[in-house]
Protein backbone atom coordinates (compact mmCIF):
# COMPACT_ATOMS: atom_id res chain seq x y z
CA UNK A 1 101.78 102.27 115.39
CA UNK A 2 103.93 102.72 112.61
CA UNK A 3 107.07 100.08 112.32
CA UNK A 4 110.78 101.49 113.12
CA UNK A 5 113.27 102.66 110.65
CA UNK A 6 116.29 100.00 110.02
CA UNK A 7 118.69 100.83 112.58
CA UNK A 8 121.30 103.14 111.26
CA UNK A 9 119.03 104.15 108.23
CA UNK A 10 119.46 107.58 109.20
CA UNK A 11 119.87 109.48 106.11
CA UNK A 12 118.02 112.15 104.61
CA UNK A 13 116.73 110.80 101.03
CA UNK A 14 118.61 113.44 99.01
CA UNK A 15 122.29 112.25 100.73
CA UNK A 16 121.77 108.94 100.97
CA UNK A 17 123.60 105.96 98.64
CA UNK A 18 120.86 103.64 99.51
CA UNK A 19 116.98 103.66 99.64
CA UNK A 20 115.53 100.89 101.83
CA UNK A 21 111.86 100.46 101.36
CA UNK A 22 109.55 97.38 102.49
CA UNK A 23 106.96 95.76 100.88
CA UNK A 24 104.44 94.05 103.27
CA UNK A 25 102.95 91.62 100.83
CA UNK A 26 101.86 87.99 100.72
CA UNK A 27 99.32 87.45 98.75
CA UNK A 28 100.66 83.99 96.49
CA UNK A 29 101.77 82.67 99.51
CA UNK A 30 100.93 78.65 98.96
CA UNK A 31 102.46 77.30 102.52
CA UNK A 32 103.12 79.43 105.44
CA UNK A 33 101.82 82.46 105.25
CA UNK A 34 102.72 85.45 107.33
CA UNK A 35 105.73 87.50 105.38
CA UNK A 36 103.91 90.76 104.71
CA UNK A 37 104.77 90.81 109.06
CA UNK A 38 108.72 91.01 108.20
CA UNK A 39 109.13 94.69 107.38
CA UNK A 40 108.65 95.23 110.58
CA UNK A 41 109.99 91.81 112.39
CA UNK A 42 113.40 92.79 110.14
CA UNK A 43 113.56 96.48 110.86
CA UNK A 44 113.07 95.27 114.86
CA UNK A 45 115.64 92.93 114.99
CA UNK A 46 118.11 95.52 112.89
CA UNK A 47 118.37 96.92 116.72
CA UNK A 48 120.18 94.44 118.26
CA UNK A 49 123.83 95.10 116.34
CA UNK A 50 126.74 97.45 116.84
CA UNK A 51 126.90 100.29 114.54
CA UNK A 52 130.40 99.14 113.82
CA UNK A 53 130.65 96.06 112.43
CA UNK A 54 133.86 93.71 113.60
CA UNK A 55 134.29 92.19 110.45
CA UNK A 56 134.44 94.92 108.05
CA UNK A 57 136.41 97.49 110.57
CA UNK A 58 133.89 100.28 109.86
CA UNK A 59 130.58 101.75 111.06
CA UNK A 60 127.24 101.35 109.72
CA UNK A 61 126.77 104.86 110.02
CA UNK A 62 129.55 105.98 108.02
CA UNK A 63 127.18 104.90 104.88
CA UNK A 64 124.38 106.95 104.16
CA UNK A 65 121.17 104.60 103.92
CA UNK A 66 117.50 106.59 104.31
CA UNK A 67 114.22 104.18 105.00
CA UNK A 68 111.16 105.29 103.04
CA UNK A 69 109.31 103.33 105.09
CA UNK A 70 106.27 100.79 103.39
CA UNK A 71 104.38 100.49 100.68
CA UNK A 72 100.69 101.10 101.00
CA UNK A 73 99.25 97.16 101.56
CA UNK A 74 98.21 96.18 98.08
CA UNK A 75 95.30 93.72 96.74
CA UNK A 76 96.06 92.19 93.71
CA UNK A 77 99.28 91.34 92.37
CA UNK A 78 99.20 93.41 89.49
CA UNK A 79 98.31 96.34 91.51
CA UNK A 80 101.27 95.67 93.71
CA UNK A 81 104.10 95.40 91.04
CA UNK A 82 103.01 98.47 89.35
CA UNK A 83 103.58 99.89 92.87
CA UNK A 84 106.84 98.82 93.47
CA UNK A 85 107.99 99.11 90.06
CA UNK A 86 107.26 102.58 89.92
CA UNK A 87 108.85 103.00 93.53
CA UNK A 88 112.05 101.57 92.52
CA UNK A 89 112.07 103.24 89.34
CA UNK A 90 112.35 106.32 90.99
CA UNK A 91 115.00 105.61 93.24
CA UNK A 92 117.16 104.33 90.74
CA UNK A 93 116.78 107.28 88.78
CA UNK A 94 117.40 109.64 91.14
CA UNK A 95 120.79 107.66 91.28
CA UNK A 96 120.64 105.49 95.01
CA UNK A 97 120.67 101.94 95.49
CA UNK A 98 117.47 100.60 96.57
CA UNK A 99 117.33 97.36 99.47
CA UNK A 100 114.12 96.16 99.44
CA UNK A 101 112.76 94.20 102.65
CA UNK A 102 109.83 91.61 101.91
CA UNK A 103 107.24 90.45 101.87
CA UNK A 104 107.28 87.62 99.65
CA UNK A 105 109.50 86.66 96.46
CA UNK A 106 106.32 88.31 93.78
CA UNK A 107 108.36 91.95 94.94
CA UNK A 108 112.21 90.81 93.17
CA UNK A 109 110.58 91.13 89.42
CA UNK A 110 108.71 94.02 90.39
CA UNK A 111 111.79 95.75 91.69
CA UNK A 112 113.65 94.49 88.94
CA UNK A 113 111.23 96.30 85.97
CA UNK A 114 112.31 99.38 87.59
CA UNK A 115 116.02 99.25 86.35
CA UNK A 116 116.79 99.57 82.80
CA UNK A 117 117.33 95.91 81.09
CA UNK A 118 121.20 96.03 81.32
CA UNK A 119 121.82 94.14 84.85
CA UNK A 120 122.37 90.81 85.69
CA UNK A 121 120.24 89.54 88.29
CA UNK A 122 121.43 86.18 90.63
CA UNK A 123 119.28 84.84 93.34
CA UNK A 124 119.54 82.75 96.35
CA UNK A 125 116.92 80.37 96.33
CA UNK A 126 116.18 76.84 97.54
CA UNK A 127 113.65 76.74 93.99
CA UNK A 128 113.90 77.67 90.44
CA UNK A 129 110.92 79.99 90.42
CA UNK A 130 110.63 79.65 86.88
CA UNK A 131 107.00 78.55 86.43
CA UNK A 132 104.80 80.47 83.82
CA UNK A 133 102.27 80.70 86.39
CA UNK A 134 101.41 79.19 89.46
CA UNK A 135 97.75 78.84 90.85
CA UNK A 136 96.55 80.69 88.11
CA UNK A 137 99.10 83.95 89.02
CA UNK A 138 101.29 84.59 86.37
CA UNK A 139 103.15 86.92 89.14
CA UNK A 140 102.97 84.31 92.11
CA UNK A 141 106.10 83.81 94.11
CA UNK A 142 106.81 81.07 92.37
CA UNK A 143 107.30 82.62 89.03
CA UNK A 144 109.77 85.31 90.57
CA UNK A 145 113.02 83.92 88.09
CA UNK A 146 110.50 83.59 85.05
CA UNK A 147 109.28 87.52 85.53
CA UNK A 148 112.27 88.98 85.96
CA UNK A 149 113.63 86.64 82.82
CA UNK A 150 111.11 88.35 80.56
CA UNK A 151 112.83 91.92 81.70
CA UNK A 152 116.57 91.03 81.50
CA UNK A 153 116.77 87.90 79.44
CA UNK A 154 116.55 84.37 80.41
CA UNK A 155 120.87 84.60 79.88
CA UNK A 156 120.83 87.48 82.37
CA UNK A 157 119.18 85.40 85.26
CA UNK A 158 121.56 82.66 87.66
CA UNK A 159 119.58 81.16 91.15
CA UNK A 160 122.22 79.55 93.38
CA UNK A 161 121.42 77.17 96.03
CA UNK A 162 118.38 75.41 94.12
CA UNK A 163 117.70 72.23 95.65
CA UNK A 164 114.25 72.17 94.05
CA UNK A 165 112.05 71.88 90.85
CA UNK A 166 109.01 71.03 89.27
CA UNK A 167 109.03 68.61 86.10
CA UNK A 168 107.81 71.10 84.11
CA UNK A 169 110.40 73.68 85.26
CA UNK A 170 113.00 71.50 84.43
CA UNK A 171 111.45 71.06 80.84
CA UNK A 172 111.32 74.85 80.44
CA UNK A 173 114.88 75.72 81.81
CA UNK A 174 116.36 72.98 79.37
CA UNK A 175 114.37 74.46 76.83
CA UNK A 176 114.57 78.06 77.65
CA UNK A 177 118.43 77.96 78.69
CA UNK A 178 118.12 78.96 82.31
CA UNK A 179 121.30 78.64 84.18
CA UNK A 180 121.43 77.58 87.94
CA UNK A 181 123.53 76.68 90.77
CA UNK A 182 122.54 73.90 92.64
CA UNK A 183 123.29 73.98 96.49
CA UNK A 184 125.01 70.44 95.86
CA UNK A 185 127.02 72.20 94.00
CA UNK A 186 128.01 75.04 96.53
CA UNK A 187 128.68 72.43 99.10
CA UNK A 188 130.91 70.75 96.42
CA UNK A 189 133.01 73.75 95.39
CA UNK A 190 132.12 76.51 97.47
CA UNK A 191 130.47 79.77 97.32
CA UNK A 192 133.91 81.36 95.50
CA UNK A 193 133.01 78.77 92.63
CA UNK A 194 129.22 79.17 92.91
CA UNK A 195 129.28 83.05 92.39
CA UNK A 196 132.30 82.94 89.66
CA UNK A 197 130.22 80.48 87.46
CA UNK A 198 127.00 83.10 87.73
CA UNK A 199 128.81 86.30 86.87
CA UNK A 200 130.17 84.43 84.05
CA UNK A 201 127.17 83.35 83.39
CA UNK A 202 124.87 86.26 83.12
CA UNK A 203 128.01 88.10 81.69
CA UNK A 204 127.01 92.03 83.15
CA UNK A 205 128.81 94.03 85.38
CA UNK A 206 125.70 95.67 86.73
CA UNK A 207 123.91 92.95 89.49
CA UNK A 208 121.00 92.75 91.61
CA UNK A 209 120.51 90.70 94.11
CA UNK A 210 117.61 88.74 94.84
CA UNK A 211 117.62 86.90 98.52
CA UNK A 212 114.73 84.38 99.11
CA UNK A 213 115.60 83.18 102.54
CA UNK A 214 114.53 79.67 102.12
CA UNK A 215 117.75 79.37 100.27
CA UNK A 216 119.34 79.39 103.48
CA UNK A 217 119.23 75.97 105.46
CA UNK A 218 116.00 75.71 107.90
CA UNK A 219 118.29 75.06 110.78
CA UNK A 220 119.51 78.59 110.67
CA UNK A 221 116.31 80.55 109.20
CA UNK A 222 113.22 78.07 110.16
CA UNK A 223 110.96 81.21 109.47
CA UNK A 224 110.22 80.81 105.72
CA UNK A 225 107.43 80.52 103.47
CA UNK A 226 108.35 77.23 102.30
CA UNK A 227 111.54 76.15 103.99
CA UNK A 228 113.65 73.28 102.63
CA UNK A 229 116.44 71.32 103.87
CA UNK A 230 120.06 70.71 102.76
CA UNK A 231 120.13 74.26 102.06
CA UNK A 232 123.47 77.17 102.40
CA UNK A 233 124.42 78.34 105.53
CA UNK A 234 124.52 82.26 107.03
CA UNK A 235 128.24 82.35 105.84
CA UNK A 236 127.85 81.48 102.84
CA UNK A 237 125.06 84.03 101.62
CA UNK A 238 127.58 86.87 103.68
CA UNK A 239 130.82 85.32 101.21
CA UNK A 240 128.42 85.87 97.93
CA UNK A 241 127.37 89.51 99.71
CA UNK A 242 130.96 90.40 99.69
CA UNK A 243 131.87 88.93 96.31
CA UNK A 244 129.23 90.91 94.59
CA UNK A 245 129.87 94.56 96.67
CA UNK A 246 131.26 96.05 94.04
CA UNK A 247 128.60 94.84 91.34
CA UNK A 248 125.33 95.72 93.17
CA UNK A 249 122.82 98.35 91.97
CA UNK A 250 120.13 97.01 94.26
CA UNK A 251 118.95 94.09 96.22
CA UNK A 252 115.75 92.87 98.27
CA UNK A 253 114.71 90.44 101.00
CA UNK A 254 111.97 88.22 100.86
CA UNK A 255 110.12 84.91 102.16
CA UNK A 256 110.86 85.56 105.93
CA UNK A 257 107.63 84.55 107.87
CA UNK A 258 107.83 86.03 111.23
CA UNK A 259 105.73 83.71 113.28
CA UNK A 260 107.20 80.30 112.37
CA UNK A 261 110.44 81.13 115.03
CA UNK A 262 111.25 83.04 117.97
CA UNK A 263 113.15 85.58 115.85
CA UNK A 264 116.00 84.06 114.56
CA UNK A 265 115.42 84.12 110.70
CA UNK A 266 114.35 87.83 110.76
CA UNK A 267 117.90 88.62 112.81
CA UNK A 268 119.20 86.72 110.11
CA UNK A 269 117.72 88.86 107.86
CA UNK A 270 118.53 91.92 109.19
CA UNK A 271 122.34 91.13 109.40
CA UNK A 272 122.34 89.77 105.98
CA UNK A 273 120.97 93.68 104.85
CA UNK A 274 123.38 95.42 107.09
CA UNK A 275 126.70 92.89 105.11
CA UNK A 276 124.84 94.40 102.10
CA UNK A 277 124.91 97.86 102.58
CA UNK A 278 128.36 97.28 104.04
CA UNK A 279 129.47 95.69 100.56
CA UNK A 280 128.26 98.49 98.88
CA UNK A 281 129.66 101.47 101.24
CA UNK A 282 133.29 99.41 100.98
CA UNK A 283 133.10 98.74 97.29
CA UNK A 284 132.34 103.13 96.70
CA UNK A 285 134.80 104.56 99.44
C-alpha cells in the first residue's frame, strides 16, 4: 500500500513553494536500525494537527507544499546519493524549496550537492559527523558534516547541539577549521545566541537546514538511530526554525527510527516539518 501524502501537502508540483520528498534509506545505520520506516511513520503522524496552526495565526494550507512521494529503495550508498542529488537538483531548479523526510543522515549531503555551492548549511546534531569515513563508507551517516563540507566549504558548515565526538574528529575539526555549537553551549546562552554565532559563522544568506533528530534530547524523541542524552529540547529546534525562515532554501529530516517508541519522535518530526514550511510561507508572504 503506498504511504500517505504529508497532511496539507496538497499542491500540484507546478504551484507549489515547496517539494517534500522522502528518502527511505538506512543502509550505514551502526545502532538502531529502522529509519528507512519514517517516511511513512512521519507522513502518518502529520494527520493528527490542525491545518491552522495557533502559534503562527495562519493555515497550513494557505502555503502551497506538493509531496512527490519516495524515492525508489536504493542499494548502495553511492547509488542512493546520485538519486537524491539528482532529485533535489531538479527541484531547486525548477525554483521550489525542497523538505526532505529521512531516512538516515547519508541523504543531507546528497541533498545538499543538488544546490549550487553558495549556501550555508547548519545542522542539529547530537555528533560532529565529520569523519572521513566510517566502517569503510566514505558516505556513512556519520560522515554527513564532512560530505557536505567538501560541497560548500568546511567555513560554510555550523552543527549545533553537538554533545559528541570522536578523537580523531576533534583532530580534524581543529585542523580543518570546523565550527560547532555545543548543546552546553545552547543551554548556556540560548538558542538566540546559538543560531547568531552560526550565521555569522558560515557568513551566507542562503541556508539549509539539516535536522538529525538525535540532536533533540531522548526524553522527547527516544526514536533515534543513536540517541544521546543532555540533548535540546522541541522548543528549541522550533526557536532556530523560526530564526532561519527567512534564510531557508531547503531542509530535510533524518535519524527517526520508528519502532524504538510508541510514536512520539515521528509526531515530533512531523510538527517540526509543518514549523518549517510555516517559516518559509511567513518569511515569502
Amino acid at each position: 500500500m503506498a504511504a500517505p501524502h504529508f497532511a496539507d501537502a496538497v499542491a500540484k508540483y507546478d504551484a507549489a513553494r515547496i517539494a517534500l520528498f522522502g528518502v527511505p534509506y538506512d543502509h550505514t545505520c551502526s545502532f538502531r536500525g529502522g529509519s528507512r520506516f519514517a517516511p511513512r511513520a512521519i507522513r502518518e503522524a502529520s494527520y493528527n494537527f490542525e491545518t491552522y496552526m495557533m502559534d503562527h495565526q495562519r493555515d497550513l494550507l494557505d502555503v502551497p507544499v506538493a509531496d512527490l512521494g519516495d524515492t525508489p529503495a536504493y542499494g548502495p550508498t553511492v547509488d542512493m546519493v546520485a538519486g537524491v542529488t539528482q532529485r533535489a537538483s531538479d527541484i531547486v531548479r525548477a525554483g521550489k524549496i525542497p523538505i526532505v523526510i529521512g531516512g538516515e543522515h547519508s541523504l543531507a549531503p546528497a541533498v545538499v550537492r543538488g544546490f549550487a555551492k553558495d549556501i550555508g548549511v547548519l545542522g542539529i546534531d547530537a555528533h560532529l559527523d565529520f569523519r572521513d569515513s566510517y566502517l569503510n563508507d566514505s558516505w556513512s551517516h556519520a560522515c554527513s558534516a564532512r560530505r557536505i563540507a567538501d560541497h560548500v566549504g568546511v567555513e560554510h558548515v555550523v552543527y549545533l547541539g553537538v554533545r559528541s565526538y570522536s578523537r580523531e574528529e576533534r583532530e580534524d575539526l581543529e585542523r580543518l577549521g570546523l565550527t560547532y555549537v555545543s548543546v552546553y553551549d545552547i543551554h548556556d546562552r540560548g538558542m538566540t545566541a546559538g543560531a547568531e554565532r552560526a550565521l555569522k559563522a558560515v557568513s551566507r544568506d542562503k541556508i539549509y537546514l539539516t535536522i538529525d533528530m538525535d540532536g533533540v534530547d531522548p526524553a522527547y524523541a527516544p526514536a533515534v538511530g543513536n540517541p544521546e542524552p543532555f540533548g535540546l529540547s522541541p522548543f528549541q529546534v522550533k526557536e532556530l526554525i523560526g530564526t532561519l525562515g527567512p534564510h531557508l532554501v531547503g531542509m530535510d529530516l533524518n535519524e527517526v527510527s520508528p519502532a524504538w517508541d510508541f510514536g512520539q519522535t515521528a509526531l515530533l518530526g512531523a510538527r517540526l516539518i509543518r514549523e518549517a514550511i510555516m517559516a518559509i510561507g511567513e518569511a515569502r508572504a
